[in-house]
C-alpha atoms as a PDB file:
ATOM      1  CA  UNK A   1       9.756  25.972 -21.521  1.00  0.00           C
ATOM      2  CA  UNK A   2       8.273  24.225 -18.151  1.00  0.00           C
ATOM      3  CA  UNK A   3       4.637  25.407 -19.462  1.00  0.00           C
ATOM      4  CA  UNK A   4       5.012  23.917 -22.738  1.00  0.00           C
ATOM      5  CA  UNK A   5       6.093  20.694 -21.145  1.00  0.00           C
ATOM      6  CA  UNK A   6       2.638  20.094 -19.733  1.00  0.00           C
ATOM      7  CA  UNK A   7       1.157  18.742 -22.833  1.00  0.00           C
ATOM      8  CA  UNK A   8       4.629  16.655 -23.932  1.00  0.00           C
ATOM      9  CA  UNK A   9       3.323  14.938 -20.003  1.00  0.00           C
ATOM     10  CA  UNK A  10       0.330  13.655 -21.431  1.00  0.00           C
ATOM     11  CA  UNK A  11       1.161  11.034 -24.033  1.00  0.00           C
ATOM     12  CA  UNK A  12      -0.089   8.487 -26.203  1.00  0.00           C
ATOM     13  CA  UNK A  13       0.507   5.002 -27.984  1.00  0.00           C
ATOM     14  CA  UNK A  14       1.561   4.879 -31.368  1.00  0.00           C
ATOM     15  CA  UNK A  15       3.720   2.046 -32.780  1.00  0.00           C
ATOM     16  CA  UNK A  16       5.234   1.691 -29.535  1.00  0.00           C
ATOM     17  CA  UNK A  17       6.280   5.157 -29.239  1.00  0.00           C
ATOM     18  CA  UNK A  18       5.098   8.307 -27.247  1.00  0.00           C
ATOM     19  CA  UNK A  19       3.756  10.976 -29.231  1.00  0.00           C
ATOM     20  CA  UNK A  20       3.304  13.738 -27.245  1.00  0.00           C
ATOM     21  CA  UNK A  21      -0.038  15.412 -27.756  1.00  0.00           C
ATOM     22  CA  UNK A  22       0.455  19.384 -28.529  1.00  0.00           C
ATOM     23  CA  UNK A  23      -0.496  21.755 -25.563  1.00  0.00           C
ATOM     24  CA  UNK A  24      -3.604  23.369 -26.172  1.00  0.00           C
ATOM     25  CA  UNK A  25      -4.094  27.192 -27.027  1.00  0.00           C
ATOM     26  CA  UNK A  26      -4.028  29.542 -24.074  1.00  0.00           C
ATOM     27  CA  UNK A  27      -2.091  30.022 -21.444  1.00  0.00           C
ATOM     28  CA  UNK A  28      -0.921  27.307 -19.087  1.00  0.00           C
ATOM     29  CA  UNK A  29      -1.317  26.866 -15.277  1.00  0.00           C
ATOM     30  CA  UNK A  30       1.566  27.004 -12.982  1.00  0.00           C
ATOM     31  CA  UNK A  31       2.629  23.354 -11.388  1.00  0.00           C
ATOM     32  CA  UNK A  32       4.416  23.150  -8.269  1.00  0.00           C
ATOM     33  CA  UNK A  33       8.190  21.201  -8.801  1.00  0.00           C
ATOM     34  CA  UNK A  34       6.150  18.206  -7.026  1.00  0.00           C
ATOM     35  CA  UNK A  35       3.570  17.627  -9.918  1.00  0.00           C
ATOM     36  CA  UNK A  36       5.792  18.147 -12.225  1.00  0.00           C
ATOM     37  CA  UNK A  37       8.077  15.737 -10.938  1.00  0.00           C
ATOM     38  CA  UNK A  38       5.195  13.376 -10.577  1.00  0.00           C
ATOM     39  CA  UNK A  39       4.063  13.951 -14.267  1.00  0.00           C
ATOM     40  CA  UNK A  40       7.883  13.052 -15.238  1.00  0.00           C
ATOM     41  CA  UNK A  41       7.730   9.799 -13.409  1.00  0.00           C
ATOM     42  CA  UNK A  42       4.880   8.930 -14.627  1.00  0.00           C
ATOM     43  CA  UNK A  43       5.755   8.989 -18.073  1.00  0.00           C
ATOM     44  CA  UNK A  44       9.066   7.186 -17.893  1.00  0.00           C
ATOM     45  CA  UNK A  45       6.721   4.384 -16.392  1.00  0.00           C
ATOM     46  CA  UNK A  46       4.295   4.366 -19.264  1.00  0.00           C
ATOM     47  CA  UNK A  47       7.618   4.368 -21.776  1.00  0.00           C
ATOM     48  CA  UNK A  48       8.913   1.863 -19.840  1.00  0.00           C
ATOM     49  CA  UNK A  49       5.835  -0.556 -19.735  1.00  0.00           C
ATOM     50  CA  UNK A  50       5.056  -0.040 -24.102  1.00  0.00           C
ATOM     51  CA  UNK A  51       8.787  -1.637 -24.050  1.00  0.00           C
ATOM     52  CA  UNK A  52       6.887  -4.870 -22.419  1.00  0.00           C
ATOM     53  CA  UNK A  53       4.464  -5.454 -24.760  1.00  0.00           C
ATOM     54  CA  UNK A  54       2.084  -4.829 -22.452  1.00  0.00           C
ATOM     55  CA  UNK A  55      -0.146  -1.623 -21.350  1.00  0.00           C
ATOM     56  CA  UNK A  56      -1.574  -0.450 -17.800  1.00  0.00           C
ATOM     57  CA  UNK A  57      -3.322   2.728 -17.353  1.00  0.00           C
ATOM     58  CA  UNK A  58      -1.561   4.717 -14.684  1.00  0.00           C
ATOM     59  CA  UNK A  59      -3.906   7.741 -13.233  1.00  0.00           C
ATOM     60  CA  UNK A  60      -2.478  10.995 -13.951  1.00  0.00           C
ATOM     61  CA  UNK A  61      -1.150  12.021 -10.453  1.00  0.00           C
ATOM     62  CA  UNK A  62      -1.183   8.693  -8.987  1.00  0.00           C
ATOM     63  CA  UNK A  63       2.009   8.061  -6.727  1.00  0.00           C
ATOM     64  CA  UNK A  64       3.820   4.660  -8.095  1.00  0.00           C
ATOM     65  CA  UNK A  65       7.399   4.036  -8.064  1.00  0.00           C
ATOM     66  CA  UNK A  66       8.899   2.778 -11.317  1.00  0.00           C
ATOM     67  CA  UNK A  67       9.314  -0.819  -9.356  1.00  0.00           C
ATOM     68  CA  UNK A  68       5.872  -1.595  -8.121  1.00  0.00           C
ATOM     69  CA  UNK A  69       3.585  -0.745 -11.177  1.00  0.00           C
ATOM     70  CA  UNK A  70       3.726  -4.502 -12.511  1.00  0.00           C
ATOM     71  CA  UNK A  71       6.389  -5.874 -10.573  1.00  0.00           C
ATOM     72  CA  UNK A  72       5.026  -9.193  -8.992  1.00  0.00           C
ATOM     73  CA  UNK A  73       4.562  -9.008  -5.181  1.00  0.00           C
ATOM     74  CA  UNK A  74       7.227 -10.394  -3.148  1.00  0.00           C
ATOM     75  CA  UNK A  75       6.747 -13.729  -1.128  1.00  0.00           C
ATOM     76  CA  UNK A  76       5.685 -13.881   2.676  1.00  0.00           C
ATOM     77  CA  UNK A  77       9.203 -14.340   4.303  1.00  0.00           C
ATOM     78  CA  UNK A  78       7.486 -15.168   7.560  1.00  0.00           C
ATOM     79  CA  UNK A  79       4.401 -17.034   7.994  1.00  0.00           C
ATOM     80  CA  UNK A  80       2.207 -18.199  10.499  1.00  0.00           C
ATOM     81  CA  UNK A  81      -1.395 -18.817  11.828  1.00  0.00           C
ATOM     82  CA  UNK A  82      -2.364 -18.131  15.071  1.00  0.00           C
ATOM     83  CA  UNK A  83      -5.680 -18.118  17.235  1.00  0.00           C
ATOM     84  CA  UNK A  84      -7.006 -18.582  20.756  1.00  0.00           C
ATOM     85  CA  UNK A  85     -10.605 -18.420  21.738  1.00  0.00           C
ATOM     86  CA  UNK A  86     -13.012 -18.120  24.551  1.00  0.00           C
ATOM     87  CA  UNK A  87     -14.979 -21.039  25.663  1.00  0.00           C
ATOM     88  CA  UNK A  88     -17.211 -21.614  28.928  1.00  0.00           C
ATOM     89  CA  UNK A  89     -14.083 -22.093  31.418  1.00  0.00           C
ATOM     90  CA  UNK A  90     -11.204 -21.028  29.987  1.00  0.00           C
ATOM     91  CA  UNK A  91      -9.449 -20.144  26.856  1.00  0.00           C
ATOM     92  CA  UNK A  92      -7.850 -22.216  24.333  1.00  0.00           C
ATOM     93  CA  UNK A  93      -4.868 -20.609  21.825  1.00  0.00           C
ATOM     94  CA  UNK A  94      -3.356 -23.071  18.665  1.00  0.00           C
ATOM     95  CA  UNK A  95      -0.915 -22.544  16.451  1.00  0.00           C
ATOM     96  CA  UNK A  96       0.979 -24.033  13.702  1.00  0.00           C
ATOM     97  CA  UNK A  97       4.903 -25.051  14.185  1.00  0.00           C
ATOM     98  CA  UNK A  98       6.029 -23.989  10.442  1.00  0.00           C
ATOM     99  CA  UNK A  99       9.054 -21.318  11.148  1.00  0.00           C
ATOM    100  CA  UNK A 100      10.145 -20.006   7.412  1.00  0.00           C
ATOM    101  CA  UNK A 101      12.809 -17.531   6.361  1.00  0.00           C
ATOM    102  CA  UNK A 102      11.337 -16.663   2.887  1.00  0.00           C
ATOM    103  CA  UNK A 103      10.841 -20.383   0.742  1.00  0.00           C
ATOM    104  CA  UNK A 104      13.611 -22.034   3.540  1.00  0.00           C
ATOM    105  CA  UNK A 105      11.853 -24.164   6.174  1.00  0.00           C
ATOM    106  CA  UNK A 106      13.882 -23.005   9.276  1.00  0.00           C
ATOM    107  CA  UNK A 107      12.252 -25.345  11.543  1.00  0.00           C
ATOM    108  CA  UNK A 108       9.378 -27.230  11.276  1.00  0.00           C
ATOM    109  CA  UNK A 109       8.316 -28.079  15.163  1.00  0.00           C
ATOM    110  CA  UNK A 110       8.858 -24.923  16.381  1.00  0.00           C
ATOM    111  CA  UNK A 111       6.612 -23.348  19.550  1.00  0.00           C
ATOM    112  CA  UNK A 112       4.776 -20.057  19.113  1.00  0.00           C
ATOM    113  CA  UNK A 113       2.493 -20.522  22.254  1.00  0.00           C
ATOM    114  CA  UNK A 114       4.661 -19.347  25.129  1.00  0.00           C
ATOM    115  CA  UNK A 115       4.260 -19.229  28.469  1.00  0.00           C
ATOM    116  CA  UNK A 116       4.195 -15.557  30.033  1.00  0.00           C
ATOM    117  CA  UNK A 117       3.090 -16.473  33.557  1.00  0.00           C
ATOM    118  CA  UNK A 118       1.421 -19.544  35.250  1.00  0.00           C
ATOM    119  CA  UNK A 119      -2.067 -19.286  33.436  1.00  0.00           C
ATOM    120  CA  UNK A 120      -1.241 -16.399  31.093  1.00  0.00           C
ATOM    121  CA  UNK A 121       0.104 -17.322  27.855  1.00  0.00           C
ATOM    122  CA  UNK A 122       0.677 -15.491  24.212  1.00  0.00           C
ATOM    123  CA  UNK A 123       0.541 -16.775  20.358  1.00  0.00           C
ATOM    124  CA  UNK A 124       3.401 -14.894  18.178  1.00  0.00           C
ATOM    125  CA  UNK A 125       3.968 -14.118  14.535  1.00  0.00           C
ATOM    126  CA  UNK A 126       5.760 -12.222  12.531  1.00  0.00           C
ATOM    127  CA  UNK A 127       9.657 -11.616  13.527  1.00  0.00           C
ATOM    128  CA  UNK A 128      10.620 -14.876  15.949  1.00  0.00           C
ATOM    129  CA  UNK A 129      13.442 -12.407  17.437  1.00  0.00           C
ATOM    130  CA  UNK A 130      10.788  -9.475  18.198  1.00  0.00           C
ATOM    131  CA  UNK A 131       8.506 -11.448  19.650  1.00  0.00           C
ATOM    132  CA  UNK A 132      10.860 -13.568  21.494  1.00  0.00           C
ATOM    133  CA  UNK A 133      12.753 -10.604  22.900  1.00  0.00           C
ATOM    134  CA  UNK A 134       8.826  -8.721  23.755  1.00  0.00           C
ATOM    135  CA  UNK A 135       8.041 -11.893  25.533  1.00  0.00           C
ATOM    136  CA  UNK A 136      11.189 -12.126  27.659  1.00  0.00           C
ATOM    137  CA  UNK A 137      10.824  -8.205  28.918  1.00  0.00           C
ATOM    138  CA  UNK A 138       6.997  -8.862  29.749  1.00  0.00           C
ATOM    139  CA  UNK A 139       7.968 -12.037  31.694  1.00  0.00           C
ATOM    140  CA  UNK A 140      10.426  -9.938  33.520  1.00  0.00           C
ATOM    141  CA  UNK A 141       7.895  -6.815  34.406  1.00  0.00           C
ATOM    142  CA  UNK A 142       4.871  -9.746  34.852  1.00  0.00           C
ATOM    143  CA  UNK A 143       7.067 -11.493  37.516  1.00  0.00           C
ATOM    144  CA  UNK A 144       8.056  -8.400  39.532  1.00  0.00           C
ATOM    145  CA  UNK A 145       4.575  -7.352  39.504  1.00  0.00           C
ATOM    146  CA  UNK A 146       3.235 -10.947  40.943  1.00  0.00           C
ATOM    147  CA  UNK A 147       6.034 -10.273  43.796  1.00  0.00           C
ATOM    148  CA  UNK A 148       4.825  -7.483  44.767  1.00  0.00           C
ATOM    149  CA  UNK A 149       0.890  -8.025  44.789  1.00  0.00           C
ATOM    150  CA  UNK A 150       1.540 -11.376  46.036  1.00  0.00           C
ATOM    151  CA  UNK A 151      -1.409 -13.620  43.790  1.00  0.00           C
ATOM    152  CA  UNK A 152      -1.418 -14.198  39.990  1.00  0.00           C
ATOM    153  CA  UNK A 153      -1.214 -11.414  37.822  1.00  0.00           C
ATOM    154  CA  UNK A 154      -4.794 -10.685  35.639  1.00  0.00           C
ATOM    155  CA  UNK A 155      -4.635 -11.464  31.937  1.00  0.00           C
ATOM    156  CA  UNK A 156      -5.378  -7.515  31.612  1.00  0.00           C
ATOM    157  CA  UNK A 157      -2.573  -6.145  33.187  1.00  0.00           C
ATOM    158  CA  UNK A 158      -0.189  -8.887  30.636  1.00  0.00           C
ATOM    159  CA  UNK A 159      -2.053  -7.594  27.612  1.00  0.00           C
ATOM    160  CA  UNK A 160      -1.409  -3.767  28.598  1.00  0.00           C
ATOM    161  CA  UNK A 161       2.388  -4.933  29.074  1.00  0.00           C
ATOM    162  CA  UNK A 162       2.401  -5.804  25.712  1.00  0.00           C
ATOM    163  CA  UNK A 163       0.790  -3.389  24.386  1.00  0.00           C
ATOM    164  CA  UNK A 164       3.043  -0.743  25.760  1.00  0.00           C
ATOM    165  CA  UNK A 165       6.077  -2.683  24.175  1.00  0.00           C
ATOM    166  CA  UNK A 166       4.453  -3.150  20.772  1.00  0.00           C
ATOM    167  CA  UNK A 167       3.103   0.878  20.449  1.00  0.00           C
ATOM    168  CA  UNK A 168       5.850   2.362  21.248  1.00  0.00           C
ATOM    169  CA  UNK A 169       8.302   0.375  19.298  1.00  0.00           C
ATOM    170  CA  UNK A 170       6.116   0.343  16.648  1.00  0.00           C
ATOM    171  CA  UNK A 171       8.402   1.362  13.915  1.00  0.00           C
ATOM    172  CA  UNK A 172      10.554  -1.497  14.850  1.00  0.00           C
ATOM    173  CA  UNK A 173       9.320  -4.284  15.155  1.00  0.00           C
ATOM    174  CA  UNK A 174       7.261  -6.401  13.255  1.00  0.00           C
ATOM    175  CA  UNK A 175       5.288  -8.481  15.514  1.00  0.00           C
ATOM    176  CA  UNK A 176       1.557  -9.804  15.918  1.00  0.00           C
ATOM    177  CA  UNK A 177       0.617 -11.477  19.185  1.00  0.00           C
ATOM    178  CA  UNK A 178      -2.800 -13.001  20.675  1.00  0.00           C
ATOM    179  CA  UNK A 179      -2.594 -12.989  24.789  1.00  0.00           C
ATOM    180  CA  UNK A 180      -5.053 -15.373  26.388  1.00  0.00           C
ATOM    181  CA  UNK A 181      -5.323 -16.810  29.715  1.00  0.00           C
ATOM    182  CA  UNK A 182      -7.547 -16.995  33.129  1.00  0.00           C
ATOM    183  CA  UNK A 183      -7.794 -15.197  35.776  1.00  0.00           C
ATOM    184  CA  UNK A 184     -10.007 -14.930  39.235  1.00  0.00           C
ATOM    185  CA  UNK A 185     -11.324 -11.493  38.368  1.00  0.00           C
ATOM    186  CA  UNK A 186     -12.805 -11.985  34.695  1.00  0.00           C
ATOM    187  CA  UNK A 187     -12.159 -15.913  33.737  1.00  0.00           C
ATOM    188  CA  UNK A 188     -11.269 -16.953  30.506  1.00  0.00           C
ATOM    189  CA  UNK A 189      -9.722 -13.724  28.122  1.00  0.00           C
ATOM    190  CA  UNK A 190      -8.413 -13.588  24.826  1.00  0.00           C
ATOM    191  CA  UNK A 191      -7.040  -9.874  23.957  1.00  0.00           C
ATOM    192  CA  UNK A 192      -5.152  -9.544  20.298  1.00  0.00           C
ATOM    193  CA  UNK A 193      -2.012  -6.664  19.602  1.00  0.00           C
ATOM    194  CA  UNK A 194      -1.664  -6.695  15.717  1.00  0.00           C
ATOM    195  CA  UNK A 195       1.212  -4.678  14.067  1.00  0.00           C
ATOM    196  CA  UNK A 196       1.187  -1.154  15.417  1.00  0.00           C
ATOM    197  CA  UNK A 197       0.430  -1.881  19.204  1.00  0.00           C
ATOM    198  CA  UNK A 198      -3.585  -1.664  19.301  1.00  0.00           C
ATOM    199  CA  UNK A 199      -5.020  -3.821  21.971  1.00  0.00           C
ATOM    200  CA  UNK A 200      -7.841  -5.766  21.433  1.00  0.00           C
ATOM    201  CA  UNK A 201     -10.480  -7.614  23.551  1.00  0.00           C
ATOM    202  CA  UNK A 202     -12.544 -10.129  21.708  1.00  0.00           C
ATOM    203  CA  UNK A 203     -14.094 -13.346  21.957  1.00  0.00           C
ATOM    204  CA  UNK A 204     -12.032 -15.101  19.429  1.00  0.00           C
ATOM    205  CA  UNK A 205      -8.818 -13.583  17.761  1.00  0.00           C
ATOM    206  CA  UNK A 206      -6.468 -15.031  14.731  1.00  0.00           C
ATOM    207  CA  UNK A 207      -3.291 -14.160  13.070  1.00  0.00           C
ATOM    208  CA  UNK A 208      -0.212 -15.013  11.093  1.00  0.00           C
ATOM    209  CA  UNK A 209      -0.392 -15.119   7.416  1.00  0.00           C
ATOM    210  CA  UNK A 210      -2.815 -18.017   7.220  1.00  0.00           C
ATOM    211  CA  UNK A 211      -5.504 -16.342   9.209  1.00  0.00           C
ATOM    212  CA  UNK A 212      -6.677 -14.509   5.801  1.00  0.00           C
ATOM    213  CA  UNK A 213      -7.702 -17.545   4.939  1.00  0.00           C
ATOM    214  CA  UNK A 214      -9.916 -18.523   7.658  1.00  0.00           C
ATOM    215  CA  UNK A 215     -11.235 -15.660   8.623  1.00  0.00           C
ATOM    216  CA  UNK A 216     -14.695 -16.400   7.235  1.00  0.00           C
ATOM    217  CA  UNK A 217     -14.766 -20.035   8.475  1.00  0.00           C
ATOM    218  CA  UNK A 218     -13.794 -18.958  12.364  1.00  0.00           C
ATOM    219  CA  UNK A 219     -16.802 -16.387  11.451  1.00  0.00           C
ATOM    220  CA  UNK A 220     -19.093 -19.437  10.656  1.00  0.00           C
ATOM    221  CA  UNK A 221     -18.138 -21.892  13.409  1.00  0.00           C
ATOM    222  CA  UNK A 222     -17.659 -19.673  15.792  1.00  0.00           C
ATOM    223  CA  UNK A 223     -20.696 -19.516  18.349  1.00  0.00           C
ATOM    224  CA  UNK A 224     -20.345 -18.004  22.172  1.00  0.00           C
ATOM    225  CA  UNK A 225     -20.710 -20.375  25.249  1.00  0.00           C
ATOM    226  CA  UNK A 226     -19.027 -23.206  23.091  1.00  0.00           C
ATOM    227  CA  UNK A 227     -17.478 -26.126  25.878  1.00  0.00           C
ATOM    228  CA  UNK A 228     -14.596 -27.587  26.276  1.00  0.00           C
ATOM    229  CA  UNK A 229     -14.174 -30.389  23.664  1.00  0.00           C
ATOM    230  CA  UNK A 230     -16.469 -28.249  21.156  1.00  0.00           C
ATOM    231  CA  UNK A 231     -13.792 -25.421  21.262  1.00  0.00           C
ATOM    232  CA  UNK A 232     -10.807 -27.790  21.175  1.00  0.00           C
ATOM    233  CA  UNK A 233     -12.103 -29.167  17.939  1.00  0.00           C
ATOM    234  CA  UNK A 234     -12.723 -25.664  16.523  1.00  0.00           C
ATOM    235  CA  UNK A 235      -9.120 -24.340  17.005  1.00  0.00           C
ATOM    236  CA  UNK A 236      -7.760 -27.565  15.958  1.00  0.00           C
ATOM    237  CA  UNK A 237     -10.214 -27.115  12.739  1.00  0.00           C
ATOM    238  CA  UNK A 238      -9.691 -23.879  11.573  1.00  0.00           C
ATOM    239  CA  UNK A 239      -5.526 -23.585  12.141  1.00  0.00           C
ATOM    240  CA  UNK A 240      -5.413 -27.519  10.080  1.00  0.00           C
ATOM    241  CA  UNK A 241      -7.503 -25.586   7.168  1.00  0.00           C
ATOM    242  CA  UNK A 242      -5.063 -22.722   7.454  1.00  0.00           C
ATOM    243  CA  UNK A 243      -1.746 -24.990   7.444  1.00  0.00           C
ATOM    244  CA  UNK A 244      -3.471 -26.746   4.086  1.00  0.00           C
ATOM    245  CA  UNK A 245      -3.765 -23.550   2.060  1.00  0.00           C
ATOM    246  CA  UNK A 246      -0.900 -21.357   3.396  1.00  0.00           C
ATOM    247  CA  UNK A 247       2.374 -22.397   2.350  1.00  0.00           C
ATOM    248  CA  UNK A 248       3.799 -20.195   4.971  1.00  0.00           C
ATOM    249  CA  UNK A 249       2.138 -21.836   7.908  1.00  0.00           C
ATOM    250  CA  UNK A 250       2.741 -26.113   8.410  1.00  0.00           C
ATOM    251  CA  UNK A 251       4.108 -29.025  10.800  1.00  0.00           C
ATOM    252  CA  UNK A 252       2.382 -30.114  13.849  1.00  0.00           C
ATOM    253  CA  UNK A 253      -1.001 -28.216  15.522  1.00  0.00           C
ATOM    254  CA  UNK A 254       0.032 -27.340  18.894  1.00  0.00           C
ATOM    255  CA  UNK A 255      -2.339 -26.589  21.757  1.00  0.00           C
ATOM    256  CA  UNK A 256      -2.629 -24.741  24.815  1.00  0.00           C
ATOM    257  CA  UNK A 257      -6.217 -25.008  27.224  1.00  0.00           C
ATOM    258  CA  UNK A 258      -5.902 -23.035  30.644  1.00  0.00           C
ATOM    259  CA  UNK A 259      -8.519 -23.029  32.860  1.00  0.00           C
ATOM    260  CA  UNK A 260      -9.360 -22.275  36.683  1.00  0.00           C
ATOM    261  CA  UNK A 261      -8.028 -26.021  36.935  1.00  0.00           C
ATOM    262  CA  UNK A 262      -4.495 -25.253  35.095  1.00  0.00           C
ATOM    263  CA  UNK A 263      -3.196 -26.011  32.193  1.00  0.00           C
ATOM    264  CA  UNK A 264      -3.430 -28.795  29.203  1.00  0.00           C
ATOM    265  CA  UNK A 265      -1.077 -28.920  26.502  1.00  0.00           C
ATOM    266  CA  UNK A 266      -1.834 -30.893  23.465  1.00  0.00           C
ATOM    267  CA  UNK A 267      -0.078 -31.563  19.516  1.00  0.00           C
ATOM    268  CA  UNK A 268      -1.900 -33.093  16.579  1.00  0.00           C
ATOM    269  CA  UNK A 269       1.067 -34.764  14.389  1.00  0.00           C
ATOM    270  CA  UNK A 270       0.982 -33.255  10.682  1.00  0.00           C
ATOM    271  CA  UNK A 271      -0.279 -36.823   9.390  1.00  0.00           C
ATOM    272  CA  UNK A 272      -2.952 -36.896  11.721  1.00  0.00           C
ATOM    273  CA  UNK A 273      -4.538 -33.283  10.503  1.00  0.00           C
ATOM    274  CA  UNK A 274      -8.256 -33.158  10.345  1.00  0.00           C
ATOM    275  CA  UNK A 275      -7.877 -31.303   7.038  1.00  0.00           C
ATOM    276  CA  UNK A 276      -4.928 -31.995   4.700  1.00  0.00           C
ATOM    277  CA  UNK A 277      -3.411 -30.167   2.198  1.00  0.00           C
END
């Protein structure tokens, strides 16, 4: 009986009803319980969507659930767009201050550049309490560790913190940061930890849910050796484009330069943008 059901598997559209195909002469392979279960599913889906009004080839074999063939995607429920980048000096990080919970504004002038040690700081997205909490413990370790060399700590050694947080909690939290700061050893460094712990060195690094929509734009303005002003007005730039597309990402453009000098904080108010929605 579970040989002759391989042909009732493979169905067709008639009047809105399946009419399974009869199974063809011969003798039939064997199928593991896991295609067969597979084959099952696969038809209920295809009943299921000729009940719509509406018809999407499904691959034989092909792994969807009954609730994400057509189902629409389900909105961002946290958003945010994050950068920093390298300049001849120093580093400069921005961010947006939009913090949603789904299509609630929770706050509007919230801070996602925080300070992890005196010329080291990080960008977060993605859960406020993860990244919040990873922040607090590398503080903590970052701190002792300044005690006991007795200078500032490197902007490598903060990135590696974080990095051993984020991988090995990986199936827990849900948190993207950029670390950028100075140090005496190699300057100005920007080093990005998206979701699953990889570290990464590079030049210029975005993220948040509005950097998808930038990410050719930062690739076009972008150039290396860029000074102080010219890579102010870049950030500032490219996270105002972001806040005018995303929905997820909004309120004021916040800031952060640190260089050999120290540090410079700045906000662009949301009616001042250079680019507005």
């Amino acid at each position: 009986q579970a040989k002759h059901r391989e042909g009732a598997r493979i169905a067709t559209r008639k009047s809105s009803v399946l009419v399974p195909e009869p199974p063809p002469p011969g003798p039939l392979p064997s199928r593991t319980m896991a295609n067969y279960m597979l084959e099952e599913k696969r038809c209920v889906v295809e009943e299921q969507m000729q009940q719509e009004d509406f018809v999407r080839h499904v691959e034989p074999g092909c792994p969807y659930r009954l609730d994400d063939v057509m189902a629409p995607e389900k909105a961002v429920s946290t958003g945010t767009t994050i950068m920093a980048v390298e300049f001849d000096g120093g580093v400069i990080l921005g961010a947006d201050s939009r913090t949603s919970m789904g299509d609630y504004v929770a706050n509007r002038a919230s801070r996602k550049i925080s300070k992890v040690h005196d010329k080291i700081f990080v960008c977060r997205s993605g859960s406020a309490a993860d990244t919040q909490a990873l922040t607090a413990f590398v503080q903590n370790y970052l701190g002792q560790h300044a005690i006991e060399l007795g200078q500032l700590p490197s902007v490598n050694t903060c990135a590696n913190l974080f990095k051993i947080f984020a991988y090995n909690n990986k199936d827990n939290l849900m948190a993207g940061l950029i670390i950028a700061g100075w140090d005496e050893k190699k300057g100005g460094q920007v080093y990005s930890i998206p979701l699953g712990g990889t570290r990464i060195r590079s030049p210029v690094a975005t993220g948040g849910s509005g950097s998808g929509y930038i990410s050719a734009l930062v690739e076009d303005k972008y150039r290396p050796g860029m000074s102080k002003a010219e890579a102010l007005e870049f950030v500032q730039f490219c996270v105002a484009h972001a806040m005018a597309i995303d929905g997820s990402s909004g309120g004021l453009v916040r800031t952060v330069i640190v260089t050999a000098d120290g540090v410079e904080e700045g906000v662009i108010q949301g009616n001042q943008l250079p680019v507005k929605p």
